[in-house]
Protein backbone atom coordinates (compact mmCIF):
# COMPACT_ATOMS: atom_id res chain seq x y z
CA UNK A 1 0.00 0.00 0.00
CA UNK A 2 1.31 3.40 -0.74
CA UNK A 3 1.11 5.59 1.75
CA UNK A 4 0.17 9.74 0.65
CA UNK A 5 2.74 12.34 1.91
CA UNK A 6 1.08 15.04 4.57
CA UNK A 7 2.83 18.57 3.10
CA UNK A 8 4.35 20.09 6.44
CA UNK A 9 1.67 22.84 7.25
CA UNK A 10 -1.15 20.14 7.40
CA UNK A 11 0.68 18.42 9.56
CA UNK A 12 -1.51 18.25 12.99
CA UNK A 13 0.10 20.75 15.60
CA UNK A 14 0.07 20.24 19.50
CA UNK A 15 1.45 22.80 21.73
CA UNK A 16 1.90 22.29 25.08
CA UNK A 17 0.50 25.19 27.83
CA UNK A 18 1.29 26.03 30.74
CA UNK A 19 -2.39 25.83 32.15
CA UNK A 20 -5.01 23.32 32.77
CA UNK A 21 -6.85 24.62 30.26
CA UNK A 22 -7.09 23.27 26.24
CA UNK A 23 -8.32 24.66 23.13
CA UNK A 24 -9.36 22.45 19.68
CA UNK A 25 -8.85 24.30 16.66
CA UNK A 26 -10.46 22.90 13.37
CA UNK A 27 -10.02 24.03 10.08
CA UNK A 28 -12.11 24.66 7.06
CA UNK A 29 -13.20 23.23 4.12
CA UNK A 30 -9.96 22.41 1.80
CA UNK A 31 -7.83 23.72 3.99
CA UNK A 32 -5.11 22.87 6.49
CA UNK A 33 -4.07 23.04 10.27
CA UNK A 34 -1.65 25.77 9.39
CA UNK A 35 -4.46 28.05 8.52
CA UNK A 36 -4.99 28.48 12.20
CA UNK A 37 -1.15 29.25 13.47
CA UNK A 38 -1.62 32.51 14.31
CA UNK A 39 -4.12 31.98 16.30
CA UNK A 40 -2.34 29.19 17.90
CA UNK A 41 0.74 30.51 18.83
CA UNK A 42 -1.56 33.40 20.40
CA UNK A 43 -3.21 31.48 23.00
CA UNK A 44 -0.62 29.29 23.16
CA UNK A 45 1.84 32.36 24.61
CA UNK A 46 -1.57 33.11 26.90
CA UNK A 47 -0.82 29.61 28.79
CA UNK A 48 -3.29 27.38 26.73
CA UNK A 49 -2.69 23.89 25.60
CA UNK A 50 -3.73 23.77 21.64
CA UNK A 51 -4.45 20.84 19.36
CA UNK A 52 -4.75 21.38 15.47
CA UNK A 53 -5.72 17.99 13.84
CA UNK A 54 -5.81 17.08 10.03
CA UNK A 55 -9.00 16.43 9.22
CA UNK A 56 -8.98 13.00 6.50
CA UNK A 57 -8.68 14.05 2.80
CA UNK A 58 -6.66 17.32 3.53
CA UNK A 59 -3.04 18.45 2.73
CA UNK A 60 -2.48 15.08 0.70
CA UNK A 61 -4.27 14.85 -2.67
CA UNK A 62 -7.14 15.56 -4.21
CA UNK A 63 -8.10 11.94 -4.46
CA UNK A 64 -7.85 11.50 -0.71
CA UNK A 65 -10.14 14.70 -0.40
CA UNK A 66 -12.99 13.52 -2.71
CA UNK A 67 -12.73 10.19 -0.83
CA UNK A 68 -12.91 11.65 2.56
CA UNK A 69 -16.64 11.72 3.94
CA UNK A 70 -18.46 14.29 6.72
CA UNK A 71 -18.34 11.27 9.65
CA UNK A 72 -14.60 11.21 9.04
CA UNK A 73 -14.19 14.89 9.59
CA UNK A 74 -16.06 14.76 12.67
CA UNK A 75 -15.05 11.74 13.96
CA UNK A 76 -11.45 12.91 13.66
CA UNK A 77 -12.27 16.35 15.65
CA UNK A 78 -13.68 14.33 18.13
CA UNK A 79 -11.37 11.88 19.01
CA UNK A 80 -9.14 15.39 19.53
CA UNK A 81 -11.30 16.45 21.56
CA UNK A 82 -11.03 13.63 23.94
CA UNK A 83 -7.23 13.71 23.15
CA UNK A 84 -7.24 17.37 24.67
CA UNK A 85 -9.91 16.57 27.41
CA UNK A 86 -7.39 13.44 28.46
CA UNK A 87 -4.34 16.13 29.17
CA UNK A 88 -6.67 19.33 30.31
CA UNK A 89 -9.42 19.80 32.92
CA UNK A 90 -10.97 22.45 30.94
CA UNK A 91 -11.57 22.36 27.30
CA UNK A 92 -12.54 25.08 24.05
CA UNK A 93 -13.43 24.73 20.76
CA UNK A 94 -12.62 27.15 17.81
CA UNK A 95 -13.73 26.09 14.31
CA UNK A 96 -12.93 27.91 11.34
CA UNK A 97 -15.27 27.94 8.47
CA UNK A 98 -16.05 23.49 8.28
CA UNK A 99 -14.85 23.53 11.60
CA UNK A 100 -17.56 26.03 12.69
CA UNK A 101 -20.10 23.63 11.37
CA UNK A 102 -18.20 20.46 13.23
CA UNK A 103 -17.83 22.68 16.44
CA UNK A 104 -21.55 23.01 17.02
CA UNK A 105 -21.75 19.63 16.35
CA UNK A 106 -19.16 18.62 18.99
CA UNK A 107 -20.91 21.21 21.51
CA UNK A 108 -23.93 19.79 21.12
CA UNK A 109 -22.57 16.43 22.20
CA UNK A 110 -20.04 17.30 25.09
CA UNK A 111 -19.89 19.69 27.97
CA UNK A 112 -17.29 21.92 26.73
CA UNK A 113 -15.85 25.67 28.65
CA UNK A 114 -16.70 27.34 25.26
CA UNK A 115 -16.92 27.93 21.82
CA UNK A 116 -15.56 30.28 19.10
CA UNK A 117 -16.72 30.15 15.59
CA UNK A 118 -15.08 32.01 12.81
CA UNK A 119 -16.86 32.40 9.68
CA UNK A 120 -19.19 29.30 10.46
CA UNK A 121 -19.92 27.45 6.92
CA UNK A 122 -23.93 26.74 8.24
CA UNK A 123 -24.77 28.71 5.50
CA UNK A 124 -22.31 29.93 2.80
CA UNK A 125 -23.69 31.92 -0.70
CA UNK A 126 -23.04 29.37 -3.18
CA UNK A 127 -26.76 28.26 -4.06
CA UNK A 128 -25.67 25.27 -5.84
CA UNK A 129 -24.74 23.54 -3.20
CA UNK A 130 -27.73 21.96 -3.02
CA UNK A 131 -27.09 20.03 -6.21
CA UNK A 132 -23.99 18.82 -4.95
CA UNK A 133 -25.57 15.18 -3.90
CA UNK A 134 -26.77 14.71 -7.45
CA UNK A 135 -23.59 16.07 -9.39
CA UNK A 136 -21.16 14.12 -7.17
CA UNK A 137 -22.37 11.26 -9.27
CA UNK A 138 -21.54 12.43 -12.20
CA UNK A 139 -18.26 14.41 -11.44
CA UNK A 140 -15.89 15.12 -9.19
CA UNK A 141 -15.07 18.58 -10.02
CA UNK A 142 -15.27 21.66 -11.84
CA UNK A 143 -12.54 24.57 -12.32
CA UNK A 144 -12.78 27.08 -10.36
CA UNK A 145 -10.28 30.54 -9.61
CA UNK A 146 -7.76 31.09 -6.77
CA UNK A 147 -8.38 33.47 -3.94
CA UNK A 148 -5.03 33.04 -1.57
CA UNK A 149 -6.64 35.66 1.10
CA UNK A 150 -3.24 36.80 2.81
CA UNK A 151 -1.36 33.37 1.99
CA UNK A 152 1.97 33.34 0.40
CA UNK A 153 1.31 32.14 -3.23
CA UNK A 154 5.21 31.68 -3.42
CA UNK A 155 5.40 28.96 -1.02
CA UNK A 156 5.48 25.30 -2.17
CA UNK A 157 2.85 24.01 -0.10
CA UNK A 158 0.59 26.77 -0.75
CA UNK A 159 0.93 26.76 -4.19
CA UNK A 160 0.48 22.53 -4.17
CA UNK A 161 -2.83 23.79 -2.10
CA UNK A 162 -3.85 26.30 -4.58
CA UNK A 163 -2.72 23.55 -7.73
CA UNK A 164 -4.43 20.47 -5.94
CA UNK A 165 -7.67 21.79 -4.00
CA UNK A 166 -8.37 25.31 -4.31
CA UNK A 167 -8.33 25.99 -8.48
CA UNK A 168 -11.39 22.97 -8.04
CA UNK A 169 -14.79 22.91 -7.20
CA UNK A 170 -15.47 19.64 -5.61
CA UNK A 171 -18.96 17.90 -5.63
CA UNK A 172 -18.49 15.18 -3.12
CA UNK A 173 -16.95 17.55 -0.46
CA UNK A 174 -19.61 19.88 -1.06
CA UNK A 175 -22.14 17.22 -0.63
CA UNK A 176 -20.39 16.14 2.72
CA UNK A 177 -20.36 19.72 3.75
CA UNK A 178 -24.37 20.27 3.21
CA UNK A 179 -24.92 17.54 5.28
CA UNK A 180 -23.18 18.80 7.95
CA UNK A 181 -24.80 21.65 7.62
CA UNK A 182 -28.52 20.89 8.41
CA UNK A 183 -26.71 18.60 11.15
CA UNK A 184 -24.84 21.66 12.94
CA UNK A 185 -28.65 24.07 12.43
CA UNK A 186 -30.22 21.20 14.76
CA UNK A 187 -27.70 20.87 16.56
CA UNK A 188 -27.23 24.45 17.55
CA UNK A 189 -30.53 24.91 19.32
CA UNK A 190 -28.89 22.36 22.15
CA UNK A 191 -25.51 24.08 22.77
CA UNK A 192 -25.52 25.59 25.83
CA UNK A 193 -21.71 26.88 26.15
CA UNK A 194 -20.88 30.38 26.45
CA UNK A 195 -20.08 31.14 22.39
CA UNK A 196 -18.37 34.07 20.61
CA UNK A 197 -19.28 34.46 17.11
CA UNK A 198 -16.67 36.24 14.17
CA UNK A 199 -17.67 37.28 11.02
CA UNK A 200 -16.83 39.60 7.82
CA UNK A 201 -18.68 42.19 5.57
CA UNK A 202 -16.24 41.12 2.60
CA UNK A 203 -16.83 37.42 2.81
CA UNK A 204 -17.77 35.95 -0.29
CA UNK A 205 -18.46 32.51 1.36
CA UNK A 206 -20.02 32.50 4.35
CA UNK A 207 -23.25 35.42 4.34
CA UNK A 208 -23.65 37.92 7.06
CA UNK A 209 -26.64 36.27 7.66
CA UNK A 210 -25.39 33.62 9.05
CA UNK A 211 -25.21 35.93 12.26
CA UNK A 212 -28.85 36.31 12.11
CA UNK A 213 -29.21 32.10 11.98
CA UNK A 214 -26.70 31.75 14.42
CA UNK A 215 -28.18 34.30 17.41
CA UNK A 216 -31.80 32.85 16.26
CA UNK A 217 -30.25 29.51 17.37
CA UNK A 218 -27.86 30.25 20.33
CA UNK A 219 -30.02 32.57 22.07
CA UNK A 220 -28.52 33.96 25.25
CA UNK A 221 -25.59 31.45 24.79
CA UNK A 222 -24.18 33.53 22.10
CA UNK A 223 -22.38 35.92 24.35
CA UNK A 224 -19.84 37.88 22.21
CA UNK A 225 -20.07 38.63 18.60
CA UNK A 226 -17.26 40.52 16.20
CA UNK A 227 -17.92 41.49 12.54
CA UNK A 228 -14.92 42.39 10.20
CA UNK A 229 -15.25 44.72 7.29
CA UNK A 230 -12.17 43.84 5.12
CA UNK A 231 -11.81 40.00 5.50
CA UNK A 232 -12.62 37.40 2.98
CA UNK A 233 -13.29 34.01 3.96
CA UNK A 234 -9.77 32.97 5.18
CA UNK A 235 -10.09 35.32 8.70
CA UNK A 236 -7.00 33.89 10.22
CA UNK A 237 -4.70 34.78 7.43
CA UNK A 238 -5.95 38.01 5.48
CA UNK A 239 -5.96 41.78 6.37
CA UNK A 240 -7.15 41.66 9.36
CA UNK A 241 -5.39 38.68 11.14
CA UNK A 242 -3.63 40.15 14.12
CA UNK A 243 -7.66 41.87 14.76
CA UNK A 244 -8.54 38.25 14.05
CA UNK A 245 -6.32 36.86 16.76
CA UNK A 246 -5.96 39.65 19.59
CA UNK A 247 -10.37 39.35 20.04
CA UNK A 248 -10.03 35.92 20.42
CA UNK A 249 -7.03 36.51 22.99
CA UNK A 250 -9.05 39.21 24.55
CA UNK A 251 -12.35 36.73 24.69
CA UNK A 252 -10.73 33.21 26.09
CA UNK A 253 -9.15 35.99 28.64
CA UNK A 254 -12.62 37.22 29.59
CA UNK A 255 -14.09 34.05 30.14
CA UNK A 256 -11.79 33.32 33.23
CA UNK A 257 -13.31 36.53 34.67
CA UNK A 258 -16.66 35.33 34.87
């Protein structure tokens, strides 16, 4: 059996705290554990423990990714989870974009400190989506264009990123990702951890609306919300990215206050 290489910024990431406290951090849709560094090495300086899986299908090929179904993704964030929950007595979640949608779902499930969603892919503006369960028989992708959002175009593993998932539109991923979707609306209504909410004007994937779906949801429970106005999709790593990171900072530091 032939075993598919991991490029080095989807390699998972574990940093050790100084704290007894963890946070998950779960990347989007195509996308990688790297995405999220910033953010990591933030909390991490802040004391926190912080675990960045892989989830299946991403940072190896594009084979591995259509392969790759929605249980896998979760099932991989969860076992995390419990990875995390093993070392520290008190444990986050932040998802990014997909890993918005698998936070709720992993909130819904477990009695977790908190939870931080940026750019939360429970709705996105891509109509079409809905047609994804019918096309993915038919074919596995279409072209698409490039939006690197902040990332280096110049590095190898980007550009083998860009090359291998991101100049694609994928129909069984999508298909995987609607399903999630209606999974993490139902879900929603039963989280009941204190949950900060990030979002951008300029996002051309995720809707503003989705705030509106979200606090319809969360009620009371969504306790902190921060809207961008130059971001795309990709919050940790364009314009405003240090913004991005020092609110999150700022909010796990408020919720040792309360």
């Amino acid at each position: 059996m032939a075993y598919r290489k991991v490029i080095a910024i989807a390699q998972p990431r574990f940093l050790e705290g100084d704290g007894d406290e963890g946070i998950l951090l779960i990347h989007g849709l195509g996308s990688y554990p790297g995405v999220l560094d910033n953010l990591a090495y933030a909390l991490n300086g802040e004391g926190f423990s912080v675990s960045s899986p892989r989830l299946p299908g991403h940072g190896t090929d594009g084979d591995d990714y259509a392969a790759a179904s929605g249980r896998d993704w979760v099932r991989r964030s969860e076992d995390s989870l419990y990875e995390l929950a093993g070392r520290c007595s008190k444990v986050h979640i932040l998802g990014f974009s997909l890993g918005g949608v698998i936070a709720l779902i992993l909130a819904a499930r477990s009695e977790i400190e908190s939870l931080t969603l940026l750019a939360p892919a429970v709705t996105n503006t891509n109509r079409q989506i809905v047609l994804a369960p019918i096309l993915r028989r038919f074919l596995r992708k279409l072209p698409g264009e490039v939006d690197f959002q902040g990332q280096n175009p110049d590095d190898p593993d980007i550009g083998y990123l860009a090359e291998e998932y991101w100049r694609w539109k994928w129909a069984a991923p999508a298909a995987e990702l609607l399903k999630l979707q209606r999974k993490a609306k139902a879900a929603a209504k039963r989280v009941t951890s204190r949950t900060m909410l990030m979002v951008s004007r300029s996002d051309t994937a995720v809707p503003l609306k989705v705030k509106r779906v979200l606090e319809k949801r969360l009620g009371d429970h969504l306790m902190k919300t921060v809207v961008l106005d130059h971001s795309g999709h990709t919050l940790t790593t364009d314009c405003e990215k240090d913004k991005v990171a020092s609110e999150v900072v700022a909010w796990y530091k408020s919720l040792s206050l309360r």
